[in-house]
C-alpha atoms as a PDB file:
ATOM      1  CA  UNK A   1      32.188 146.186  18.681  1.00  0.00           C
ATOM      2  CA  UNK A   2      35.019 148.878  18.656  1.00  0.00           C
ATOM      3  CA  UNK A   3      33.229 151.499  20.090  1.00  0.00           C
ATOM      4  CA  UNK A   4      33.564 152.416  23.361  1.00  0.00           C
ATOM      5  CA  UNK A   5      30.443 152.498  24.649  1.00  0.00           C
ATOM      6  CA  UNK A   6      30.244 148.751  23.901  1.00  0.00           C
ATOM      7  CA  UNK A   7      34.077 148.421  25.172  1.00  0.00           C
ATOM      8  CA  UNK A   8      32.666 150.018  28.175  1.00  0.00           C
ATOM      9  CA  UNK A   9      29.788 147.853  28.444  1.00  0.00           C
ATOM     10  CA  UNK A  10      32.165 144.433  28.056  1.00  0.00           C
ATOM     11  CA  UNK A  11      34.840 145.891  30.665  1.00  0.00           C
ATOM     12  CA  UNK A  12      31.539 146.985  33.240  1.00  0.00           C
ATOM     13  CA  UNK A  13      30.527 142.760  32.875  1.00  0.00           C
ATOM     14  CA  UNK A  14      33.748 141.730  33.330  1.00  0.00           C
ATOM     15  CA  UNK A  15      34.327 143.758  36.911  1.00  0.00           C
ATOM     16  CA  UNK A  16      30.822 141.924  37.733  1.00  0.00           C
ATOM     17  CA  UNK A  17      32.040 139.313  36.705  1.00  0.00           C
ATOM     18  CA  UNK A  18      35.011 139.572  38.828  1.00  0.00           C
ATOM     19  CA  UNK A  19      33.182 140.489  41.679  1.00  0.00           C
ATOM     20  CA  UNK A  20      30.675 138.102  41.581  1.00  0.00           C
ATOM     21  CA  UNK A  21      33.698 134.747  41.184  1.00  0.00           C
ATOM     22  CA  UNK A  22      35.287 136.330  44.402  1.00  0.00           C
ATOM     23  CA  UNK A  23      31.888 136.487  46.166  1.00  0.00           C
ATOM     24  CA  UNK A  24      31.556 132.930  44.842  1.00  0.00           C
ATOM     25  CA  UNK A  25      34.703 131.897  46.562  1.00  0.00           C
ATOM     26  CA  UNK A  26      34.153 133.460  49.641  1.00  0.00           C
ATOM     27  CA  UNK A  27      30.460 131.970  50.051  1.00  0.00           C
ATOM     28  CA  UNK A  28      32.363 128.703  49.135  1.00  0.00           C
ATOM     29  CA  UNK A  29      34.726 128.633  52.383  1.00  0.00           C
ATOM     30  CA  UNK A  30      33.243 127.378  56.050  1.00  0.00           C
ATOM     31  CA  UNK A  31      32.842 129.981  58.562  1.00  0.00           C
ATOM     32  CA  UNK A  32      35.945 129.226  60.369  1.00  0.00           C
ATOM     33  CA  UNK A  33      37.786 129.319  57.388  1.00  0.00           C
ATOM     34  CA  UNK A  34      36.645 132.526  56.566  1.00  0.00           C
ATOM     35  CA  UNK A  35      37.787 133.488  60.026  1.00  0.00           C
ATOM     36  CA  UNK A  36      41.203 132.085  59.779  1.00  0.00           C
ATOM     37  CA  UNK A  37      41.762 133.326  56.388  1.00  0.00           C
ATOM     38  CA  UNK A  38      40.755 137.104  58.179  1.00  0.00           C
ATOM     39  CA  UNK A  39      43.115 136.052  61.328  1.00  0.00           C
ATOM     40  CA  UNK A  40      46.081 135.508  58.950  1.00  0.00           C
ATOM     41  CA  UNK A  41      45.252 138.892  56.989  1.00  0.00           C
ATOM     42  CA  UNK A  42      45.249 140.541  60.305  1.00  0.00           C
ATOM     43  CA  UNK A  43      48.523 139.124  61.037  1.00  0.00           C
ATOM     44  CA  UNK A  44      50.531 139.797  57.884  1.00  0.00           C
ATOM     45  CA  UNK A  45      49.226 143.339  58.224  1.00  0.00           C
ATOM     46  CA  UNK A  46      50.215 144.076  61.497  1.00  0.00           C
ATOM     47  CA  UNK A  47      53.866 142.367  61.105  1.00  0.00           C
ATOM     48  CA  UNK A  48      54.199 144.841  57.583  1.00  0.00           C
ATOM     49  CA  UNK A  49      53.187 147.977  60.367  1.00  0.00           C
ATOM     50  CA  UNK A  50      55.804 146.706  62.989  1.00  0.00           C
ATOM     51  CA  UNK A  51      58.044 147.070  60.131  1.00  0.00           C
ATOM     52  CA  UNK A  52      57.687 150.158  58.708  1.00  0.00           C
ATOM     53  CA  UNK A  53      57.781 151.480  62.082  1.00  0.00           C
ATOM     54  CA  UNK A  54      61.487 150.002  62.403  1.00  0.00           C
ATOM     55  CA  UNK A  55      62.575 151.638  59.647  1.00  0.00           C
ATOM     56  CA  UNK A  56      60.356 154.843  59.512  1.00  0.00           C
ATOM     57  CA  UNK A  57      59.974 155.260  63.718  1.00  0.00           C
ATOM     58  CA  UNK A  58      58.999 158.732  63.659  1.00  0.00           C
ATOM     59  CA  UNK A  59      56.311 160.939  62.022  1.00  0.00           C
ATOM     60  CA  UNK A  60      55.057 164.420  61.703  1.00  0.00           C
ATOM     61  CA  UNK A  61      53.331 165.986  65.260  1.00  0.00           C
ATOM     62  CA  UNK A  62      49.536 166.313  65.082  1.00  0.00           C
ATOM     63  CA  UNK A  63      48.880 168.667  66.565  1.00  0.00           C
ATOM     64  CA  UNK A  64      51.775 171.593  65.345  1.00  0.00           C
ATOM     65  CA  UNK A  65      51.922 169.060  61.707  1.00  0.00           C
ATOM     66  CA  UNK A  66      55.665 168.944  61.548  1.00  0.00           C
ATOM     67  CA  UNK A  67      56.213 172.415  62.097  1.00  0.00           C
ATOM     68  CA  UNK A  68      57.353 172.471  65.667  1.00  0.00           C
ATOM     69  CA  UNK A  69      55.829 175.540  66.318  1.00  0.00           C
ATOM     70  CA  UNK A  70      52.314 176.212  67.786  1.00  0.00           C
ATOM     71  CA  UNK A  71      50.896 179.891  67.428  1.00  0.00           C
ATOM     72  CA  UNK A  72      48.937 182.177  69.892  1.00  0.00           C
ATOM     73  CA  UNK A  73      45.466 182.426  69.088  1.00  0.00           C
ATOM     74  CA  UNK A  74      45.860 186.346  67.438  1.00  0.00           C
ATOM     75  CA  UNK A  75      48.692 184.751  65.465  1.00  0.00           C
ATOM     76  CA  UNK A  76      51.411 186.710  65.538  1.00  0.00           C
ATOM     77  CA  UNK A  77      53.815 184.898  68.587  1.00  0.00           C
ATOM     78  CA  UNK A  78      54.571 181.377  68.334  1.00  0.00           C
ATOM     79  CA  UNK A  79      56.103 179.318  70.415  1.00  0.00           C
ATOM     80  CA  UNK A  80      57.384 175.073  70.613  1.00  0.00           C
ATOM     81  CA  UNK A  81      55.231 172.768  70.693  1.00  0.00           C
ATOM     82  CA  UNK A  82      54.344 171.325  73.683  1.00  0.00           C
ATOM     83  CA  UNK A  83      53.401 167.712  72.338  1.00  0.00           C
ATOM     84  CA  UNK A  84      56.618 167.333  70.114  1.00  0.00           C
ATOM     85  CA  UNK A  85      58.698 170.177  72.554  1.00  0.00           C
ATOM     86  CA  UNK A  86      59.536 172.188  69.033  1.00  0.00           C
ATOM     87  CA  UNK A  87      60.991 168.540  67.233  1.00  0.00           C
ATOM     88  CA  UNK A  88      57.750 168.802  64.684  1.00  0.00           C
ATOM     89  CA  UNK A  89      58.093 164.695  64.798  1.00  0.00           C
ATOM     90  CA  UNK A  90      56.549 161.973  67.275  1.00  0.00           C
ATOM     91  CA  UNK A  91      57.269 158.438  68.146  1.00  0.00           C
ATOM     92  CA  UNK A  92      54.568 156.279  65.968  1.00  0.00           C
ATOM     93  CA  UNK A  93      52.677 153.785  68.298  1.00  0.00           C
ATOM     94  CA  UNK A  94      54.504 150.639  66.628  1.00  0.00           C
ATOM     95  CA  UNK A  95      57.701 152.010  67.840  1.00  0.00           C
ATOM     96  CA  UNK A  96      56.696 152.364  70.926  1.00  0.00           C
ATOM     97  CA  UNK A  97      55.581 148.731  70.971  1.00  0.00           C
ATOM     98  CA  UNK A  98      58.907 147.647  69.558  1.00  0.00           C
ATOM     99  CA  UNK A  99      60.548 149.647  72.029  1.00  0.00           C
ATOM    100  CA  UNK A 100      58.729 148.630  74.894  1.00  0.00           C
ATOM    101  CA  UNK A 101      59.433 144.966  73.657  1.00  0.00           C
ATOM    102  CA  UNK A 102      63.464 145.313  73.408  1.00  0.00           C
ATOM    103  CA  UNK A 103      63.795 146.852  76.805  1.00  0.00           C
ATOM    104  CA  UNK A 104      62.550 144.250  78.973  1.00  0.00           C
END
């Protein structure tokens, strides 16, 4: 069984396989358990956010994408950008948060 349309076959079980021992052990876990283990997720993901945004606290304007520039509908003028005022970078929403936070 070398070939790999059986190696195939024997690594497409084994994701089922996979799939169905983590559906297992979800179905084995109470409701609230379920809930708390989704609570703590929640959690651990918004803390990693809050910290990327301390180190990383900017990113690239929407609406001009990091150019700082926003042109005239023919084109050919340009002028800053009135969301980022010609920077090309905003304050992320975490930052804000964290800011917000350190200045009461």
């Amino acid at each position: 069984m070398t070939d790999p349309i059986h190696t195939l076959m024997l690594a497409g079980t084994g994701l089922i396989l996979a799939g169905a021992t983590a559906a297992d052990a979800a179905q084995a876990l109470s409701r609230p358990e379920q809930v708390a283990v989704l609570v703590v997720a929640a959690l651990i993901l918004t803390g990693l956010y809050l910290a990327a945004c301390s180190v990383w606290p900017y990113a690239n304007c929407g609406r001009c994408n990091g150019a700082g520039k926003s042109r005239s509908p023919s084109g050919k003028k340009f002028r800053n950008c009135p969301r980022c005022k010609g920077t090309g970078r905003r304050k992320r929403l975490g930052r804000h948060l964290l800011d917000h936070r350190t200045n009461r």
